[in-house]
N, C-alpha and C. Protein backbone atom coordinates (compact mmCIF):
# COMPACT_ATOMS: atom_id res chain seq x y z
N UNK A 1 -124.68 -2.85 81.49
CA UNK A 1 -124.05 -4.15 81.37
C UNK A 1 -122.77 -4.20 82.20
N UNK A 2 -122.17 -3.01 82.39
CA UNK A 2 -120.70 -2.82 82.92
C UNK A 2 -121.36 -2.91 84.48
N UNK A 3 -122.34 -2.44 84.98
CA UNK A 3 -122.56 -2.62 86.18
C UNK A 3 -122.82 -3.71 86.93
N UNK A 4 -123.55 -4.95 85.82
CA UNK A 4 -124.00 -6.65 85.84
C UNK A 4 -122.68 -6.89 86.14
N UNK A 5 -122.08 -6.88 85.36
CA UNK A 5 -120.47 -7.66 84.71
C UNK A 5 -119.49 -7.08 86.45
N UNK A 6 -120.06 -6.49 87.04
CA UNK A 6 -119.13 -5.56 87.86
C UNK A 6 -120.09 -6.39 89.47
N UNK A 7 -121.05 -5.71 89.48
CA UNK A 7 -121.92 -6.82 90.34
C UNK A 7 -121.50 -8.59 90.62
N UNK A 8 -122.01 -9.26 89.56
CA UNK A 8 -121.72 -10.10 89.16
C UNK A 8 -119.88 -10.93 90.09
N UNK A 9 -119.72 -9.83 89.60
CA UNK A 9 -117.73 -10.14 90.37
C UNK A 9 -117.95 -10.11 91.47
N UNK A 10 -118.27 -8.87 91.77
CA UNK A 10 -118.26 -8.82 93.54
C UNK A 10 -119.13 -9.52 94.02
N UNK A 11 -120.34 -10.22 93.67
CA UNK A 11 -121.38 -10.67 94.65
C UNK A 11 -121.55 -11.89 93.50
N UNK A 12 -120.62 -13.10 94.24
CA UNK A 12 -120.52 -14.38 93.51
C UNK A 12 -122.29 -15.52 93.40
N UNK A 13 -123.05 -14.91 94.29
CA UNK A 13 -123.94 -15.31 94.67
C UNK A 13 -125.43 -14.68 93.60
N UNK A 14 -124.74 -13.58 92.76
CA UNK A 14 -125.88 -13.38 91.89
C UNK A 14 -125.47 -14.28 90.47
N UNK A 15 -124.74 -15.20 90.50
CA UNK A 15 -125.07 -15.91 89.34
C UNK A 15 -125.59 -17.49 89.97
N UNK A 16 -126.05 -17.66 90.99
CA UNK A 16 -126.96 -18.56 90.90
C UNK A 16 -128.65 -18.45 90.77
N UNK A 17 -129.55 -19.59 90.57
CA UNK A 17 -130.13 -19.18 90.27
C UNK A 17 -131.04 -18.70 91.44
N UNK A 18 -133.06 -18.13 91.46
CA UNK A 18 -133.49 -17.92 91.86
C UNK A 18 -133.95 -18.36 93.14
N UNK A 19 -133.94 -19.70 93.35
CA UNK A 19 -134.19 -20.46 94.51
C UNK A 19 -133.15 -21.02 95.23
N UNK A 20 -131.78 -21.08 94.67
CA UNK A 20 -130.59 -20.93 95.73
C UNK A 20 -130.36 -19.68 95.93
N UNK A 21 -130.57 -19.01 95.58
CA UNK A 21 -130.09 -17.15 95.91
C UNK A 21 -130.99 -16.75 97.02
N UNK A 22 -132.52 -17.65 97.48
CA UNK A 22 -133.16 -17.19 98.20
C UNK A 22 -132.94 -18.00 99.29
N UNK A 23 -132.06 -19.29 98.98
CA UNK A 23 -131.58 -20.19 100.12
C UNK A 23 -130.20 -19.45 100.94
N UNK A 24 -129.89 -18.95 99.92
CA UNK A 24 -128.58 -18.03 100.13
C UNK A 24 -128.97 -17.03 100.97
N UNK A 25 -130.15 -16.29 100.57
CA UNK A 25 -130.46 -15.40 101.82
C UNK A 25 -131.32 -15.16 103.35
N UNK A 26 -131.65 -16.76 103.24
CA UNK A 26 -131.98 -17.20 104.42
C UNK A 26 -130.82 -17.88 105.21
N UNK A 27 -129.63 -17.80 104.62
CA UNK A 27 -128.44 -17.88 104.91
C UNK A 27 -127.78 -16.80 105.92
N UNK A 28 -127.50 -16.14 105.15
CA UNK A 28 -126.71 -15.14 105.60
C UNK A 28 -128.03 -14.21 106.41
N UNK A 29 -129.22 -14.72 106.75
CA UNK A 29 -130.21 -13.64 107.70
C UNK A 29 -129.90 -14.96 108.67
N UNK A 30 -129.63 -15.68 108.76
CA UNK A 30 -129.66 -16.36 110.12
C UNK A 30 -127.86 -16.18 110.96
N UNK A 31 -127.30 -16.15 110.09
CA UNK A 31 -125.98 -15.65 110.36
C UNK A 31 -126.29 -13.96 110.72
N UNK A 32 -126.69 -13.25 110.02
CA UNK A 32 -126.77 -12.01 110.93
C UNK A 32 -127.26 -11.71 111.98
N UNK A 33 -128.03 -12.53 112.21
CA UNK A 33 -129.51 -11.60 113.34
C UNK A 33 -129.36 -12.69 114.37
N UNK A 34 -129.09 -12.48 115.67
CA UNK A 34 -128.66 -12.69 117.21
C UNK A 34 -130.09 -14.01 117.15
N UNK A 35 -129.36 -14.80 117.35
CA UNK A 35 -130.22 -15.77 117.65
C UNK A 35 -130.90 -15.66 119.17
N UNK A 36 -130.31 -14.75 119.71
CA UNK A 36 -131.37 -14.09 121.09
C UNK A 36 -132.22 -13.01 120.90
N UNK A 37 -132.33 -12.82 119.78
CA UNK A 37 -133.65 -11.62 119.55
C UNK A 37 -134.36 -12.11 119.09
N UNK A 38 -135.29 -11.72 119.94
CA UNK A 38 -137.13 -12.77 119.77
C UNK A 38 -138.01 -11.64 119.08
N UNK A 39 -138.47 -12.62 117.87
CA UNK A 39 -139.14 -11.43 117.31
C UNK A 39 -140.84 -11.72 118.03
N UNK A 40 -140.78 -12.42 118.96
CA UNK A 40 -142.41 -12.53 119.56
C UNK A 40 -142.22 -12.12 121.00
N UNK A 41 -141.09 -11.45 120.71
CA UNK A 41 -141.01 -10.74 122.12
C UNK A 41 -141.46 -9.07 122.15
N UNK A 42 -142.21 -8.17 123.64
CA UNK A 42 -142.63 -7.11 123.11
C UNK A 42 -141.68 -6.21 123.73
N UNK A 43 -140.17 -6.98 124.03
CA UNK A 43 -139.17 -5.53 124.47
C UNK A 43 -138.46 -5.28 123.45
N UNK A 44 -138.39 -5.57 122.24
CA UNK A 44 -138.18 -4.90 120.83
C UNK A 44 -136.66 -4.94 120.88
N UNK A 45 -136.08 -6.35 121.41
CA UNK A 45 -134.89 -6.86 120.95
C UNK A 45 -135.15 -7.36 119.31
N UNK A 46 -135.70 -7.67 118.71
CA UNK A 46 -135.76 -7.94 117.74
C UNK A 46 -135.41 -7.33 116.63
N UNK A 47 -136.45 -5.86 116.99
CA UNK A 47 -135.80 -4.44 116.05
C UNK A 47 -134.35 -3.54 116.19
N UNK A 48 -133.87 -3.92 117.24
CA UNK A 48 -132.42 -3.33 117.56
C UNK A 48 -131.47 -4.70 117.11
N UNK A 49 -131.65 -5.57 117.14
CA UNK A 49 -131.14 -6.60 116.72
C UNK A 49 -130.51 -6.70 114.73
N UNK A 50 -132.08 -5.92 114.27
CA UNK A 50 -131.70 -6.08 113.02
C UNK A 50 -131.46 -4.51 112.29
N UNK A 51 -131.27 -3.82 113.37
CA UNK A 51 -131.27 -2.27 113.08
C UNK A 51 -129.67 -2.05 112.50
N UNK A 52 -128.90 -2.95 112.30
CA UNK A 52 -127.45 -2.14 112.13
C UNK A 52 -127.24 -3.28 110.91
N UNK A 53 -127.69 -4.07 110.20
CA UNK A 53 -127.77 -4.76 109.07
C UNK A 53 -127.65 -3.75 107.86
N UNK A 54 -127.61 -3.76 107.03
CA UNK A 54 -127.89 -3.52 105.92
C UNK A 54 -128.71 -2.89 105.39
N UNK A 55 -129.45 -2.00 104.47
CA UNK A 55 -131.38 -2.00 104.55
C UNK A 55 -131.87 -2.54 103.93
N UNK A 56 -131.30 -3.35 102.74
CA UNK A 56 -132.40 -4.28 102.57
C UNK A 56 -132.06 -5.49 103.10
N UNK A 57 -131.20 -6.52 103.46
CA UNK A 57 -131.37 -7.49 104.63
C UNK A 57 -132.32 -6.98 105.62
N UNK A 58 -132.17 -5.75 106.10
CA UNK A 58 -132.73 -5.57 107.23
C UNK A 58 -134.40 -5.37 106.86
N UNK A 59 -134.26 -4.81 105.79
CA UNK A 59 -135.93 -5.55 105.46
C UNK A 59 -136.24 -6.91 104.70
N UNK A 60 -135.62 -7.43 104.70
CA UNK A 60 -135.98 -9.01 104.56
C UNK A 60 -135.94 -9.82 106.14
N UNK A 61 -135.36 -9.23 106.66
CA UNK A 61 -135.35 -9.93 108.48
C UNK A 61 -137.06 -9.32 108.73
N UNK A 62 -137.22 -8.13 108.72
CA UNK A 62 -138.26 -7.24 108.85
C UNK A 62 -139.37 -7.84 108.55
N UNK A 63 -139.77 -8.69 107.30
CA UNK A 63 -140.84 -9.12 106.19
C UNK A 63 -140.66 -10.31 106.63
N UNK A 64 -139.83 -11.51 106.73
CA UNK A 64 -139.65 -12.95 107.07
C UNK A 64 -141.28 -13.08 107.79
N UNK A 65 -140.92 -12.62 108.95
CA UNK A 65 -142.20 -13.42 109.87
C UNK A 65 -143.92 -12.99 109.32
N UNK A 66 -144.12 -11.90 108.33
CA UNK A 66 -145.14 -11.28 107.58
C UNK A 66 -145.17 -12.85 106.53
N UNK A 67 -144.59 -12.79 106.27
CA UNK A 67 -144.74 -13.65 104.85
C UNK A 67 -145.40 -15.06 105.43
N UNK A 68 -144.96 -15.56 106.72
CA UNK A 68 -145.37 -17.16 107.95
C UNK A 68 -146.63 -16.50 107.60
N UNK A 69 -147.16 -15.21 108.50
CA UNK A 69 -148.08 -14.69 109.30
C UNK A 69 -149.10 -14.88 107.67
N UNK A 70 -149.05 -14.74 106.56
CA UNK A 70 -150.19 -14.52 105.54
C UNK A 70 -150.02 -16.22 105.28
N UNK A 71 -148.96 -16.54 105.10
CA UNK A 71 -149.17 -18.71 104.97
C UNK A 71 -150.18 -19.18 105.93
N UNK A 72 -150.10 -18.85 107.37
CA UNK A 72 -150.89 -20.07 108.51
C UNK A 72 -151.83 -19.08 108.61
N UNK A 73 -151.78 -17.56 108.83
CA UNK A 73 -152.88 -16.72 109.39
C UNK A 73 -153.66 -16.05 108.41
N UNK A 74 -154.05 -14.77 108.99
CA UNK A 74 -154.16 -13.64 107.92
C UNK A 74 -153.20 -12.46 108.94
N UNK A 75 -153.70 -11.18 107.86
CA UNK A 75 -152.57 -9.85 108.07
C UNK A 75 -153.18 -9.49 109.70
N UNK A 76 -154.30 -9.96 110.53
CA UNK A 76 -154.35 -9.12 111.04
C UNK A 76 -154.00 -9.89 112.75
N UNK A 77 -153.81 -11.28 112.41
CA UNK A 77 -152.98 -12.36 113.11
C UNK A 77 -151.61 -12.29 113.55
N UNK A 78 -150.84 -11.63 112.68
CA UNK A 78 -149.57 -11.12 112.47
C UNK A 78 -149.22 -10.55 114.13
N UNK A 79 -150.12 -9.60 114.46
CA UNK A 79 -149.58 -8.18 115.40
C UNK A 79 -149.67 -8.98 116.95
N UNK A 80 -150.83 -10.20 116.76
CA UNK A 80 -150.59 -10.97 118.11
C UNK A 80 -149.44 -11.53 118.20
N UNK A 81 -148.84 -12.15 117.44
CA UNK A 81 -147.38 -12.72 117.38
C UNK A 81 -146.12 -11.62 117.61
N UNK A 82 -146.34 -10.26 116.66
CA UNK A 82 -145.33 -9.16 116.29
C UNK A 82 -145.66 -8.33 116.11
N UNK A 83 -146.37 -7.95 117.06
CA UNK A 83 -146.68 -6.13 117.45
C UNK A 83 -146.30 -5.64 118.19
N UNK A 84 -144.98 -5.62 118.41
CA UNK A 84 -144.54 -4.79 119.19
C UNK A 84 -144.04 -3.56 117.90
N UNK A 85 -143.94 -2.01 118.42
CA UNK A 85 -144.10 -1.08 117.96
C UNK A 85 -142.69 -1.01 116.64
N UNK A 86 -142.04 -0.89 117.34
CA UNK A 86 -140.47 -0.97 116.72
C UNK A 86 -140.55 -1.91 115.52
N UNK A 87 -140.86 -3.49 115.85
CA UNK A 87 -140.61 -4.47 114.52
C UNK A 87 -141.74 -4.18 113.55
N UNK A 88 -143.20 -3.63 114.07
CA UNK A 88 -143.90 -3.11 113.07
C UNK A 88 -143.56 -1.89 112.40
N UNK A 89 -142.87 -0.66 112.69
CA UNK A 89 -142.29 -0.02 112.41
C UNK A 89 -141.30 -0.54 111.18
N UNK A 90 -140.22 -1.12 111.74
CA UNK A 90 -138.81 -1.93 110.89
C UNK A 90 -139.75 -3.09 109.67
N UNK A 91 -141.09 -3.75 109.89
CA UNK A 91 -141.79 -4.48 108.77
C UNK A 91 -142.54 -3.35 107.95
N UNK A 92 -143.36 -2.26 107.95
CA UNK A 92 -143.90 -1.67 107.18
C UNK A 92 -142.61 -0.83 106.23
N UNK A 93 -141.77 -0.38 107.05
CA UNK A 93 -140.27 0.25 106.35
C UNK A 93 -139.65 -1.01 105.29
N UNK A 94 -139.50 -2.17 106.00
CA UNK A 94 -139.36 -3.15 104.43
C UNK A 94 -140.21 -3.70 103.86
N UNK A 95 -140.72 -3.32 103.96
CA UNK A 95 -142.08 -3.66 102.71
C UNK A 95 -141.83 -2.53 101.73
N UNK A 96 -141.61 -1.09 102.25
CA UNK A 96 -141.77 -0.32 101.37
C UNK A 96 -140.16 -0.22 100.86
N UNK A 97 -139.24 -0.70 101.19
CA UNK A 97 -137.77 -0.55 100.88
C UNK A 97 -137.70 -1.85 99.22
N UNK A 98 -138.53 -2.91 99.95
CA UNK A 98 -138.58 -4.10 99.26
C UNK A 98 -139.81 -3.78 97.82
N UNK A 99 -140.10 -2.61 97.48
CA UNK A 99 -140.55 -2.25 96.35
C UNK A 99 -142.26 -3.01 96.45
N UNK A 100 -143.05 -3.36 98.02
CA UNK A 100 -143.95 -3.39 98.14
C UNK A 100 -144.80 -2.88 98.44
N UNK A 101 -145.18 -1.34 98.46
CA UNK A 101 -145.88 -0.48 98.47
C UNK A 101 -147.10 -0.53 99.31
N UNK A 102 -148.13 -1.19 98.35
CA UNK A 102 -149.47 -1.48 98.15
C UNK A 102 -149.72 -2.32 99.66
N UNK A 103 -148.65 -3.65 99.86
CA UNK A 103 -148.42 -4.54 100.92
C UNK A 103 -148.14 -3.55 102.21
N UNK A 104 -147.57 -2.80 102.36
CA UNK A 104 -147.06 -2.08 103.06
C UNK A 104 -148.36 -0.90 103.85
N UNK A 105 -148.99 -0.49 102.88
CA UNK A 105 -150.48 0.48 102.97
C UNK A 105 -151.44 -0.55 103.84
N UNK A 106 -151.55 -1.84 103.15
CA UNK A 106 -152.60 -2.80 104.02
C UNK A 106 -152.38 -3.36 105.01
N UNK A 107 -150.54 -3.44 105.13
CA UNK A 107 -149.87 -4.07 106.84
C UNK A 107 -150.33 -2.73 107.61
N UNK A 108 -150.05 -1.43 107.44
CA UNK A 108 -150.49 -0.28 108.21
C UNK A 108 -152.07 -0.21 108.32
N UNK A 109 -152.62 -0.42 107.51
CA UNK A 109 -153.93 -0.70 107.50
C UNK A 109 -154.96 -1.35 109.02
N UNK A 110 -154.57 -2.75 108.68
CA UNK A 110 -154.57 -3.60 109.61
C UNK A 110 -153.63 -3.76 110.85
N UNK A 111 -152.69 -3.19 111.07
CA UNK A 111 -152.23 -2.64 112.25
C UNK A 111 -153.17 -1.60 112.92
N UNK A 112 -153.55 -0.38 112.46
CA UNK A 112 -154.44 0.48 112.98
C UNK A 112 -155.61 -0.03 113.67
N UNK A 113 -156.49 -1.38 112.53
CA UNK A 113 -157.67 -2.06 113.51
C UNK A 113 -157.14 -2.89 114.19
N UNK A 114 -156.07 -3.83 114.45
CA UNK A 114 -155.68 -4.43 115.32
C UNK A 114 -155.19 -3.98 116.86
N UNK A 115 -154.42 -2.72 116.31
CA UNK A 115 -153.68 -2.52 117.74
C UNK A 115 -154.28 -1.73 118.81
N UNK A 116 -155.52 -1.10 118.47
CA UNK A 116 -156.31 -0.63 119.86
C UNK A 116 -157.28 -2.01 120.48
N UNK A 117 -157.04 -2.78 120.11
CA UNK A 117 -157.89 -3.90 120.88
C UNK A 117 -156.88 -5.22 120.99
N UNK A 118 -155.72 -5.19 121.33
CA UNK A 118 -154.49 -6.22 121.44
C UNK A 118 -154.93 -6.52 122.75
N UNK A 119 -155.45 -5.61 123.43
CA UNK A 119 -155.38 -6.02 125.30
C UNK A 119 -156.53 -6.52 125.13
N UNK A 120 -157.97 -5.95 124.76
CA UNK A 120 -159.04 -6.99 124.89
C UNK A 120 -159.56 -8.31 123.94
N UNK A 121 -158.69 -8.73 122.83
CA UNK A 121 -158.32 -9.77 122.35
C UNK A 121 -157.61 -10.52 123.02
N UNK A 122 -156.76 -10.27 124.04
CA UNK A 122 -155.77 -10.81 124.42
C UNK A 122 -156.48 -11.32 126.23
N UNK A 123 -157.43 -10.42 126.29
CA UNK A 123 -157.81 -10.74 127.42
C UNK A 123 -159.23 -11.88 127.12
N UNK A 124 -159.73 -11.57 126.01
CA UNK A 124 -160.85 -12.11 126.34
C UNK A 124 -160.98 -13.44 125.11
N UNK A 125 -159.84 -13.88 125.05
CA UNK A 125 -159.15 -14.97 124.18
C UNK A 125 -159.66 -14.84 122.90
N UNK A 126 -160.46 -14.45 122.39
CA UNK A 126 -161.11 -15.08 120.85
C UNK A 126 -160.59 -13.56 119.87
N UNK A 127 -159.35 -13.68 119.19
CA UNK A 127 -159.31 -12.53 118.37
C UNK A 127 -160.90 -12.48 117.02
N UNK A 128 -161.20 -13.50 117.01
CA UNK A 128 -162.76 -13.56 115.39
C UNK A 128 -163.96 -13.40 116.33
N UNK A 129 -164.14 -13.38 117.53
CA UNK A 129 -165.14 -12.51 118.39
C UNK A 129 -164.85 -11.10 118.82
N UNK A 130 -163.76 -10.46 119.40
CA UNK A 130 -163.58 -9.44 119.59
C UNK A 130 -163.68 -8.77 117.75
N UNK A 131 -162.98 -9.21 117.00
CA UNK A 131 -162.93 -8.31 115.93
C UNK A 131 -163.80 -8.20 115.39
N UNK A 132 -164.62 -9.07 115.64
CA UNK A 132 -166.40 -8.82 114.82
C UNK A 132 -166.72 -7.94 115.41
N UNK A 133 -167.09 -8.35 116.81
CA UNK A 133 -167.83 -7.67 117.76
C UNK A 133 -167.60 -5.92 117.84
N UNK A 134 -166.06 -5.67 117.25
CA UNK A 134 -165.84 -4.23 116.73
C UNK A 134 -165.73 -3.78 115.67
N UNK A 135 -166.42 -4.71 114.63
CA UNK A 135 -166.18 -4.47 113.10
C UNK A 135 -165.31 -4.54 112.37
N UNK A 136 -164.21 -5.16 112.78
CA UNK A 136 -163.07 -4.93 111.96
C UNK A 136 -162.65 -6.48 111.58
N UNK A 137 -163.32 -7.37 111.45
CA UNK A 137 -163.15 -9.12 111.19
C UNK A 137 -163.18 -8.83 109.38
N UNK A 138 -164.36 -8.09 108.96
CA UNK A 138 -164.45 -7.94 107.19
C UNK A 138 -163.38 -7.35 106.52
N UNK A 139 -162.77 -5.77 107.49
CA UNK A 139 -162.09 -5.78 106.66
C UNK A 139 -160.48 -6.15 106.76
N UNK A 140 -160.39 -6.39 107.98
CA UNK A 140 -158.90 -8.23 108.08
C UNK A 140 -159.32 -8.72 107.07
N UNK A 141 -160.43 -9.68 106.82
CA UNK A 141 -160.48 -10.48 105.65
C UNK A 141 -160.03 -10.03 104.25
N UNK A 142 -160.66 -9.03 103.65
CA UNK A 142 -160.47 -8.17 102.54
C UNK A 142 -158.90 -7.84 102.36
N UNK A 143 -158.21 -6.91 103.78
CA UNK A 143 -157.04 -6.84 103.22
C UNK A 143 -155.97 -7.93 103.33
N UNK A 144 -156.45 -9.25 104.12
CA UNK A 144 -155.71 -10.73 103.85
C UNK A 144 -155.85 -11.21 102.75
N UNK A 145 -157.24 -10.98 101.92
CA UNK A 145 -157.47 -11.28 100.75
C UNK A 145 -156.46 -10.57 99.38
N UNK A 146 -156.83 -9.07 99.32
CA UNK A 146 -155.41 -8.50 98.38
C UNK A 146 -153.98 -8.95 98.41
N UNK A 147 -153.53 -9.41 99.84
CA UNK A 147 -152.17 -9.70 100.14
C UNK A 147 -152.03 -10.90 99.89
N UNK A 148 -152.76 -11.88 100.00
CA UNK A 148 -153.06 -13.25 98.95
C UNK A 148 -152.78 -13.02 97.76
N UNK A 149 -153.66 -12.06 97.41
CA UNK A 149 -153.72 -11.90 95.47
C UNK A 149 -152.26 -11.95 94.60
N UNK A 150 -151.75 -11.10 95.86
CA UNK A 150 -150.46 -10.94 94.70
C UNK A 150 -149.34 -12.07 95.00
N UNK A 151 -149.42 -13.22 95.11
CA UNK A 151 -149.09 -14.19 94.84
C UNK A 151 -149.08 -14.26 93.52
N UNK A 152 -150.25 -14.10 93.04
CA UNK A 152 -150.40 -14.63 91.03
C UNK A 152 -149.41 -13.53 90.63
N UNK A 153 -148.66 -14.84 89.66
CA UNK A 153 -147.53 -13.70 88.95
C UNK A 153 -145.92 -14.15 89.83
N UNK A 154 -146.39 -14.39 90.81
CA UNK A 154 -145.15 -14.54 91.83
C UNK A 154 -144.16 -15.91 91.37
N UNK A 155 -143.39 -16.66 91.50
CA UNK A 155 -142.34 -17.78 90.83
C UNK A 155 -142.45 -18.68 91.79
N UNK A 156 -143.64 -19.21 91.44
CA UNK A 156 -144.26 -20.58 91.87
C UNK A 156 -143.09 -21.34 92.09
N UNK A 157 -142.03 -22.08 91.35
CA UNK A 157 -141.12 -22.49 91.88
C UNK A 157 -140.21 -22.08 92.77
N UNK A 158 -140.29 -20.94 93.09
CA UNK A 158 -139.13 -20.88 94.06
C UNK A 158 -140.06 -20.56 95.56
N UNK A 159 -141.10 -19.98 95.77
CA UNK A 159 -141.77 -20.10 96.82
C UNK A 159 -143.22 -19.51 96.43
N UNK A 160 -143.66 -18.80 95.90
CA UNK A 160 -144.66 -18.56 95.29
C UNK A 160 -145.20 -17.04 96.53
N UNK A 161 -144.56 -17.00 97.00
CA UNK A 161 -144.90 -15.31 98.00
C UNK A 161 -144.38 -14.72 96.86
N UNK A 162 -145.05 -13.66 97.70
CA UNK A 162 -144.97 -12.12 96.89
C UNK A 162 -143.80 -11.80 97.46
N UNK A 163 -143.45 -11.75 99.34
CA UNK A 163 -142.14 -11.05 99.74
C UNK A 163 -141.00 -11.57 99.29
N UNK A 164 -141.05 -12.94 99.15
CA UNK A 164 -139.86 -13.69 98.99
C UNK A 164 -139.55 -13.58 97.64
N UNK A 165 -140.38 -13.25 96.77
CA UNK A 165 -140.28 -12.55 95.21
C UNK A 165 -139.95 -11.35 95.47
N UNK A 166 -140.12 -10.83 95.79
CA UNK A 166 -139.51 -8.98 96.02
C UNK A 166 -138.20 -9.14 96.50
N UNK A 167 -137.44 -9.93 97.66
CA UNK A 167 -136.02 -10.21 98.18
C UNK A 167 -135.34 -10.31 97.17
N UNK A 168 -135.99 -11.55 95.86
CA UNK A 168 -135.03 -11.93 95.35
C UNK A 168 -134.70 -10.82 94.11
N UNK A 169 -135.69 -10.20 93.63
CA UNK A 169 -135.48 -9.35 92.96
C UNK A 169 -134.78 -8.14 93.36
N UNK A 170 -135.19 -8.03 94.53
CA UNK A 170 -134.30 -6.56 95.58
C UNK A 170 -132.66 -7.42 95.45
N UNK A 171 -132.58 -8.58 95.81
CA UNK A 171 -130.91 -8.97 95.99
C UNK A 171 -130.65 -8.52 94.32
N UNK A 172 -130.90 -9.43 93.41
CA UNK A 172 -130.60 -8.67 92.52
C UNK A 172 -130.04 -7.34 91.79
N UNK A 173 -131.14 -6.61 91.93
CA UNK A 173 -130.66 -5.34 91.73
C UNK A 173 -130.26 -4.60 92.47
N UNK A 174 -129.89 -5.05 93.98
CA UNK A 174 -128.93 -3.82 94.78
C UNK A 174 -128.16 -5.27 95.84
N UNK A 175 -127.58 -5.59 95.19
CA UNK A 175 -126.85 -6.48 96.17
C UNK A 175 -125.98 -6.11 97.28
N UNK A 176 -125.49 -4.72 96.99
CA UNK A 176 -125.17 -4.09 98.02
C UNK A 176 -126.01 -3.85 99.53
N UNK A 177 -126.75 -3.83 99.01
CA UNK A 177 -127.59 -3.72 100.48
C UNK A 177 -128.14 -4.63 101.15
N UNK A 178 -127.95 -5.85 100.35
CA UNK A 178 -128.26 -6.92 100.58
C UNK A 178 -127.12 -7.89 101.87
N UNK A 179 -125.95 -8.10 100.62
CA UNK A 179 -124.97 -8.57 101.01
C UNK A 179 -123.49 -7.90 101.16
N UNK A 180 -123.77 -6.58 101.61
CA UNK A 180 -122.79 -5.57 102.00
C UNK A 180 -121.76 -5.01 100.61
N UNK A 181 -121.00 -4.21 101.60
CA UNK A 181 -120.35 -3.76 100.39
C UNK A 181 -118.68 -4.31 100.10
């Protein structure tokens, strides 16, 4: 309780509630991170960009564009946008910083079938023909499907993701790493 009560003081921002605290930290991630680092870029300004943050900001910068990538796409859509080595690197590290484990096993997952065929997806335009055509379209689906799942359970009012439920709970209990010391 002495640690709430102590928290609490220093980080004025954990007594609001759940969905301004996550407005709050789409706040202060746009104030940190160089509005010239492209995270759809593949010279990995993006990951040096958010490399001297915090670690868990820096895995919530990390997870942001994962969380788009499962809304409009699936997981294995993601790596055409943000595969370059480094920000997949810096996203599987916050996933697992951000107490998502399981999420984290199936982003590596689907990185592995994605990234030996980026050049002939990329060359031969149709990522749902190439990935059939090498077997790996079923199980994209399957592990887009688990990473869906855990939505249920997630706080429908404030965004209903799983990552953006893990931030807010990560700000919570380590606000330090969140919002410095």
């Amino acid at each position: 309780m002495e640690r709430e009560l102590s928290d609490q003081q220093r980080y004025t921002v954990l007594i609001l509630d759940d969905k301004a605290l996550l407005q709050e930290i789409f706040s202060v991630l746009t104030r940190s991170v160089s509005p010239l680092a492209n995270p759809y870029s593949d010279d990995g300004s993006y990951a040096a960009a958010i490399s001297h943050l915090p670690v868990g900001l820096r895995a919530m910068a990390a997870t942001h564009h994962l969380d788009v990538s499962l809304t409009l796409d699936d997981i294995g859509w993601h790596f055409l946008h943000f595969g370059e080595r480094n920000f997949v690197r810096e996203t599987e590290a916050g996933l697992r910083e951000l107490g998502l484990g399981d999420l984290a096993e199936w982003f590596a997952e689907a990185f592995e079938i994605i990234n030996p065929l980026l050049a002939e997806i990329n060359a031969c335009g149709s990522y749902y023909e190439c990935l059939t055509k090498h077997g790996g379209m079923n199980r994209i689906n399957e592990l887009t499907q688990k990473a869906l799942a855990k939505e249920a359970g997630c706080r429908q009012h404030v965004s209903g993701s799983p990552i953006y439920d893990a931030w807010i709970k990560y700000a919570r209990k380590h606000p330090e790493n969140v919002f410095g010391s």
